[in-house]
C-alpha atoms as a PDB file:
ATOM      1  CA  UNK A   1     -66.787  15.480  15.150  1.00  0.00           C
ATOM      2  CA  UNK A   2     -66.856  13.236  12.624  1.00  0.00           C
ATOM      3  CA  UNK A   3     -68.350  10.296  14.865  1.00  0.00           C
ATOM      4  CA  UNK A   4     -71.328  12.478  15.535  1.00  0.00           C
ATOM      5  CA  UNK A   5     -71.728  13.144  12.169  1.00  0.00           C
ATOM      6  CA  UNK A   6     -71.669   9.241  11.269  1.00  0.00           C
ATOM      7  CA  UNK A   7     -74.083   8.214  14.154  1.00  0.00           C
ATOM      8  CA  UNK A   8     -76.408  11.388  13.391  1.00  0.00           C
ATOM      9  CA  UNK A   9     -78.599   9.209  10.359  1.00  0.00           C
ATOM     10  CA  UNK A  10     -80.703   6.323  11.983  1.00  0.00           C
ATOM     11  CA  UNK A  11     -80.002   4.259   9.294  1.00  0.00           C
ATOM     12  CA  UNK A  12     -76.338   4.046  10.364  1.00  0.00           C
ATOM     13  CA  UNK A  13     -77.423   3.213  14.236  1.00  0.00           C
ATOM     14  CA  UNK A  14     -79.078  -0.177  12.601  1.00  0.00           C
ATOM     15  CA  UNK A  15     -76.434  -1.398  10.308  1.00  0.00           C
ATOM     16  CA  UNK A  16     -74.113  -0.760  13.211  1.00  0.00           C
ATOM     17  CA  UNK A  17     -76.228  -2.671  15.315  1.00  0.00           C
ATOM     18  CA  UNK A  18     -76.550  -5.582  12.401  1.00  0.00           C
ATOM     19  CA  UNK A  19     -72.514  -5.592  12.103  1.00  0.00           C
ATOM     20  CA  UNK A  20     -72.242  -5.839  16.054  1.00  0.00           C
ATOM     21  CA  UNK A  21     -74.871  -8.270  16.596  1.00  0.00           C
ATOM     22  CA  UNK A  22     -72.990 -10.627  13.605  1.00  0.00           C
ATOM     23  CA  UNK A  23     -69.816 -10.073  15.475  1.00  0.00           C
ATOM     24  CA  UNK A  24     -71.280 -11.627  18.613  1.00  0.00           C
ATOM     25  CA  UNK A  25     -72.541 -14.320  16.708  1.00  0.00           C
ATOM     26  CA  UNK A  26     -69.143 -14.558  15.310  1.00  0.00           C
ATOM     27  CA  UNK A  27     -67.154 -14.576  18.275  1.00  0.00           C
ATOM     28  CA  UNK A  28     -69.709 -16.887  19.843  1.00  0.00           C
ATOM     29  CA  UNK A  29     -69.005 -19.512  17.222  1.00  0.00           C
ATOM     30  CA  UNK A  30     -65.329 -19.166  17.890  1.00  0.00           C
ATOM     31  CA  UNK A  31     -65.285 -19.562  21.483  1.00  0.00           C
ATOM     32  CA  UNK A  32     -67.617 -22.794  21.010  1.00  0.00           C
ATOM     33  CA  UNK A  33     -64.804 -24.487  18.964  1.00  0.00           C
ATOM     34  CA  UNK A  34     -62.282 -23.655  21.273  1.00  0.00           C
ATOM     35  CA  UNK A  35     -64.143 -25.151  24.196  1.00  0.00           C
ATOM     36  CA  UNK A  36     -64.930 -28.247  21.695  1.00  0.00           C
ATOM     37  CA  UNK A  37     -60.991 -28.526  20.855  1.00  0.00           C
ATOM     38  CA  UNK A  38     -60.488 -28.516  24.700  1.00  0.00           C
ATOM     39  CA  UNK A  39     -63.103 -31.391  25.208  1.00  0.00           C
ATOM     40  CA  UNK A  40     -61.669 -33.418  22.301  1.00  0.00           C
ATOM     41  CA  UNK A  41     -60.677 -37.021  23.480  1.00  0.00           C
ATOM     42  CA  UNK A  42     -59.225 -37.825  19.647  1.00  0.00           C
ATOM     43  CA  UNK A  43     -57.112 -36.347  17.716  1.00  0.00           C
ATOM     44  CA  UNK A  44     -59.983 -36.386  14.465  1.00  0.00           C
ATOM     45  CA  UNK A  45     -61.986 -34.493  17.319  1.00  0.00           C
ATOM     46  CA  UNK A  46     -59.113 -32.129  17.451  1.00  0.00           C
ATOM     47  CA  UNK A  47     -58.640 -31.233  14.019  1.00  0.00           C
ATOM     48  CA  UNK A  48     -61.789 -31.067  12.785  1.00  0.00           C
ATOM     49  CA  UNK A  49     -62.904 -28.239  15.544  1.00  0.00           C
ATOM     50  CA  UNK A  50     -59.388 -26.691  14.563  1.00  0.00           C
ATOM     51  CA  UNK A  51     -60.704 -26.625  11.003  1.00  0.00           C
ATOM     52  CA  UNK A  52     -63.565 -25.148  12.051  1.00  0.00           C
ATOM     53  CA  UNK A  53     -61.965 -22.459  14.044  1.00  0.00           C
ATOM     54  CA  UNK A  54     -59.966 -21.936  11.076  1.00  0.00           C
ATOM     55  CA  UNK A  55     -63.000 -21.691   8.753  1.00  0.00           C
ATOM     56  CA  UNK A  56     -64.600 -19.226  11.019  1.00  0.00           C
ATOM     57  CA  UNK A  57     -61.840 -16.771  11.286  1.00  0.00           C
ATOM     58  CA  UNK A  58     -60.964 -16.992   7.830  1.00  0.00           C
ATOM     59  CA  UNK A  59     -64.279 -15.979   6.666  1.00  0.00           C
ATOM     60  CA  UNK A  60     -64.809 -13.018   9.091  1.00  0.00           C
ATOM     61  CA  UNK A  61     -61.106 -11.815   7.845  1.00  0.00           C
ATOM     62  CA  UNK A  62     -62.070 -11.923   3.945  1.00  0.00           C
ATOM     63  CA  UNK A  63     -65.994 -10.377   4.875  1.00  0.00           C
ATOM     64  CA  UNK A  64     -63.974  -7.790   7.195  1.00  0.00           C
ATOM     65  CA  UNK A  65     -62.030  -6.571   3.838  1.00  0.00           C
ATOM     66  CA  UNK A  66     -64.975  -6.609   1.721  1.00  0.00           C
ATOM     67  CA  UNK A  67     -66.616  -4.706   4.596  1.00  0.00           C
ATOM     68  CA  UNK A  68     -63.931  -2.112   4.652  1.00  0.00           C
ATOM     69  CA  UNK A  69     -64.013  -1.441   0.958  1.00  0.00           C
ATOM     70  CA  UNK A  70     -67.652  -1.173   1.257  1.00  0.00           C
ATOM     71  CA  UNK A  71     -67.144   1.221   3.908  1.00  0.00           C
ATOM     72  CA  UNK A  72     -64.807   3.412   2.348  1.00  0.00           C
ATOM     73  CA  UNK A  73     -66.366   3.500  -1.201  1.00  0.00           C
ATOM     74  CA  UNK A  74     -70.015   4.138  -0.507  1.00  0.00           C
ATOM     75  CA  UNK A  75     -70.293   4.701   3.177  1.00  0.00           C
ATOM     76  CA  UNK A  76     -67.831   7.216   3.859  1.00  0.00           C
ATOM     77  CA  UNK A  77     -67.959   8.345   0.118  1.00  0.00           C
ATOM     78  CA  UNK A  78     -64.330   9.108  -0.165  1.00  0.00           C
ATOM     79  CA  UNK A  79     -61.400   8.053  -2.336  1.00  0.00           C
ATOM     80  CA  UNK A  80     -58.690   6.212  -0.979  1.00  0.00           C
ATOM     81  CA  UNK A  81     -55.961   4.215  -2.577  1.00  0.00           C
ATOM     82  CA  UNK A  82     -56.794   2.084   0.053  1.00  0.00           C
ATOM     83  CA  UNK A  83     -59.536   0.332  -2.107  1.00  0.00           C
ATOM     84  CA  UNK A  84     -57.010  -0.906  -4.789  1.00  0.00           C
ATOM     85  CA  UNK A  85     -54.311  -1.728  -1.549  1.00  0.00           C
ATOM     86  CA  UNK A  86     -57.558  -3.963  -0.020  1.00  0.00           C
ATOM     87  CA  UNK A  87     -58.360  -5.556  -3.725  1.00  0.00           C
ATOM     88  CA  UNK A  88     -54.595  -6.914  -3.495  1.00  0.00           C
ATOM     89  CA  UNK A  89     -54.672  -7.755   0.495  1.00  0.00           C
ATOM     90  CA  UNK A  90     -57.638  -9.835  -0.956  1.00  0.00           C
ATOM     91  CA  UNK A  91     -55.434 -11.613  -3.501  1.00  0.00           C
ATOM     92  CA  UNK A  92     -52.347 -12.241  -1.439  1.00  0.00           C
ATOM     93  CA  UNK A  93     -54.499 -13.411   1.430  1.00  0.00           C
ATOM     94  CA  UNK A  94     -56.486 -15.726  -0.705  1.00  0.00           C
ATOM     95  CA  UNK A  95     -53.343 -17.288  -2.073  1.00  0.00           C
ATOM     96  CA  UNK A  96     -51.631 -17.513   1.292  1.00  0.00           C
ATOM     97  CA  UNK A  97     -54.585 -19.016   2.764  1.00  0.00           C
ATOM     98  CA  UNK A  98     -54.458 -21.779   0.061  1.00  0.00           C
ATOM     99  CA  UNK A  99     -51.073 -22.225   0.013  1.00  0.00           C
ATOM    100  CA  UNK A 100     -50.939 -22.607   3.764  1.00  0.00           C
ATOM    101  CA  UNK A 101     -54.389 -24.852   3.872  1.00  0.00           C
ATOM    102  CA  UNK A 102     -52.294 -27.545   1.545  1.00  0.00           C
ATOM    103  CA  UNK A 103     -49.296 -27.793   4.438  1.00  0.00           C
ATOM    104  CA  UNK A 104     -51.885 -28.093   6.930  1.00  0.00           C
ATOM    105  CA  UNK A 105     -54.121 -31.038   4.971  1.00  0.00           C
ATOM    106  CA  UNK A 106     -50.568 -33.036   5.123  1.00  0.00           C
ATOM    107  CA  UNK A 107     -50.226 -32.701   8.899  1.00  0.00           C
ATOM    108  CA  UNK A 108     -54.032 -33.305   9.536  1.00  0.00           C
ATOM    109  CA  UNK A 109     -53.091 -36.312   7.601  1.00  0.00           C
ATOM    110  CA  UNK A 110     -50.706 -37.470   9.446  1.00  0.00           C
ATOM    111  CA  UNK A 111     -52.266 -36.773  12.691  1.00  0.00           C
ATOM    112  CA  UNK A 112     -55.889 -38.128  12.960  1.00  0.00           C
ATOM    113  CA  UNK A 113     -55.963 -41.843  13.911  1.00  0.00           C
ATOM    114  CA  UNK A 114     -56.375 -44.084  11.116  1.00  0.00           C
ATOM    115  CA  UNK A 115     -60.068 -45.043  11.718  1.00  0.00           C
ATOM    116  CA  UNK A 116     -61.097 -41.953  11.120  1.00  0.00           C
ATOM    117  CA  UNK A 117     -59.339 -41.460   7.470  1.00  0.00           C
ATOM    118  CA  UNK A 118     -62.215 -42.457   5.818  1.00  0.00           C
ATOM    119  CA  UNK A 119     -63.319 -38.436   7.223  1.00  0.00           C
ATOM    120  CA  UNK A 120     -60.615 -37.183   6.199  1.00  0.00           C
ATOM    121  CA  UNK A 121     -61.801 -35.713   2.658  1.00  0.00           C
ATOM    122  CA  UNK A 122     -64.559 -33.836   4.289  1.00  0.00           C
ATOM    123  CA  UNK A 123     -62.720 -32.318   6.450  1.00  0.00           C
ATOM    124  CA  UNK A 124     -60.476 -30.940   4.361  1.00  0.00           C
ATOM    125  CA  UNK A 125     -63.715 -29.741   2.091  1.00  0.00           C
ATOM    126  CA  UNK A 126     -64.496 -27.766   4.784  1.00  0.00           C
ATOM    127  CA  UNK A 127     -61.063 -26.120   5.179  1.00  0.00           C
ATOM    128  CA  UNK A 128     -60.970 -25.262   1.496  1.00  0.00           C
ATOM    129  CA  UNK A 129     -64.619 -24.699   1.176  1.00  0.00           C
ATOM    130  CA  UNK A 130     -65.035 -22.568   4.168  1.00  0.00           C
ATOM    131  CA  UNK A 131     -63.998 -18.884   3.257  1.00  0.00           C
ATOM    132  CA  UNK A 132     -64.937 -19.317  -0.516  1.00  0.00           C
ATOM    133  CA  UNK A 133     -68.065 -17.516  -0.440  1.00  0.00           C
ATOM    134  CA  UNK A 134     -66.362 -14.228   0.925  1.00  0.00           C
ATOM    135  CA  UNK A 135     -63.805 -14.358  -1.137  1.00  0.00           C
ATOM    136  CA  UNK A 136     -66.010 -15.113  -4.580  1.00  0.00           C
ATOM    137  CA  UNK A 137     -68.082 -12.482  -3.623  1.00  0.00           C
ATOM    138  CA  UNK A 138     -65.492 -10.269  -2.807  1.00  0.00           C
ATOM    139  CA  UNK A 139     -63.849 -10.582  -6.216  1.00  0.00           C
ATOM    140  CA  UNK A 140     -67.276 -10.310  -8.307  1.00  0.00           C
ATOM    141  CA  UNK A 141     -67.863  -7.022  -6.552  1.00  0.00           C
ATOM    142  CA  UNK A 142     -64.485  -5.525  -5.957  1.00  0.00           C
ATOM    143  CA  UNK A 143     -64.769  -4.423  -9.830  1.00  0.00           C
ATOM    144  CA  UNK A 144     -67.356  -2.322  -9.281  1.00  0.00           C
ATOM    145  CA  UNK A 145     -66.586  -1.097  -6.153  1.00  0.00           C
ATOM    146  CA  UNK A 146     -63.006  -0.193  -7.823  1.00  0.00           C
ATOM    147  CA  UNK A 147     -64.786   1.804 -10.431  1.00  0.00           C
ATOM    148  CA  UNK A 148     -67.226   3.642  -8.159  1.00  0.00           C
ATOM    149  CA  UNK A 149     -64.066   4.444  -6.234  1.00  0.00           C
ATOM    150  CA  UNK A 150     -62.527   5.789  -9.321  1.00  0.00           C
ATOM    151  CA  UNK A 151     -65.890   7.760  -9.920  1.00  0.00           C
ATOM    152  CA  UNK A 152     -65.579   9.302  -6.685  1.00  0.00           C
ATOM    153  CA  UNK A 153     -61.915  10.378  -7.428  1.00  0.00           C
ATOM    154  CA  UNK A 154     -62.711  12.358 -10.484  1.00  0.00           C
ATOM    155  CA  UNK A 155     -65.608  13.656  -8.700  1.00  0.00           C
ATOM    156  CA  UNK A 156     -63.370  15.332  -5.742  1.00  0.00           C
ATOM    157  CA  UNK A 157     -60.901  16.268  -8.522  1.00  0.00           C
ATOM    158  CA  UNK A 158     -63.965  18.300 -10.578  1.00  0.00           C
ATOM    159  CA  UNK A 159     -64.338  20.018  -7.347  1.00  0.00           C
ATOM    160  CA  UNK A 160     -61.128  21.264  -5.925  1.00  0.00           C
END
């Protein structure tokens, strides 16, 4: 019942439709840097689809979380703790993702033949760089999402 209630609003068909049409795109972009890590004759070639691959999950995982707060907050206008577990997901994941991006620079170092070093600093720009739009967003609205959430609680409290 309540997925015919969701799909009953119009509205709700479109942004559906928007969200699976950006997953195609998505996945699309994915599968073209696997086949270009397959077709790679160097190792530079390698990496720097792998960093790409990289990039491209990474930023559909952190826009996936601030979807799902979105979601939950003002979509399915209910109040979770999930919101404030999601705000921390966000933090842990942005400093594992980091932390894990700095052991991989060192063997993308020491793996890419040395003619191609001189790329080597724009690659890893891209590694770092790649996901930091989700996640900057996803911290300069998380506050307000946190307090509309909180709104919402006292709300459903007034009322039972």
């Amino acid at each position: 019942m309540e997925i015919k209630k969701f799909f009953s609003k119009g509205e709700n068909l479109v942004g559906m439709g928007f969200l699976l049409l950006l997953a195609a795109y998505v996945g699309w972009l994915m599968y073209r840097d696997v086949n270009r890590m397959q077709e790679a004759t160097t190792n530079y070639d390698y990496y720097q689809n792998l960093i790409y691959l990289i990039e491209n999950i990474a930023r559909t995982y952190f826009f996936c979380i601030f979807l799902l707060m979105v979601f939950l907050t003002y979509i399915h206008k209910q109040y979770t703790k999930w919101c404030v577990r999601l705000f921390y997901l966000l933090g842990i994941s942005a400093l594992l993702y980091f932390g894990w991006a700095g052991i991989f620079c060192k063997n993308v170092y020491n793996q890419i033949e040395p003619q191609y070093l001189e790329n080597y600093p724009r690659m890893i720009h891209t590694l770092y760089t790649g996901p930091l739009n989700w996640m900057i967003i996803g911290y300069f609205f998380t506050p307000k999402i946190l307090k509309d959430a909180q709104k919402l609680k006292e709300e459903q409290e007034l009322t039972v």
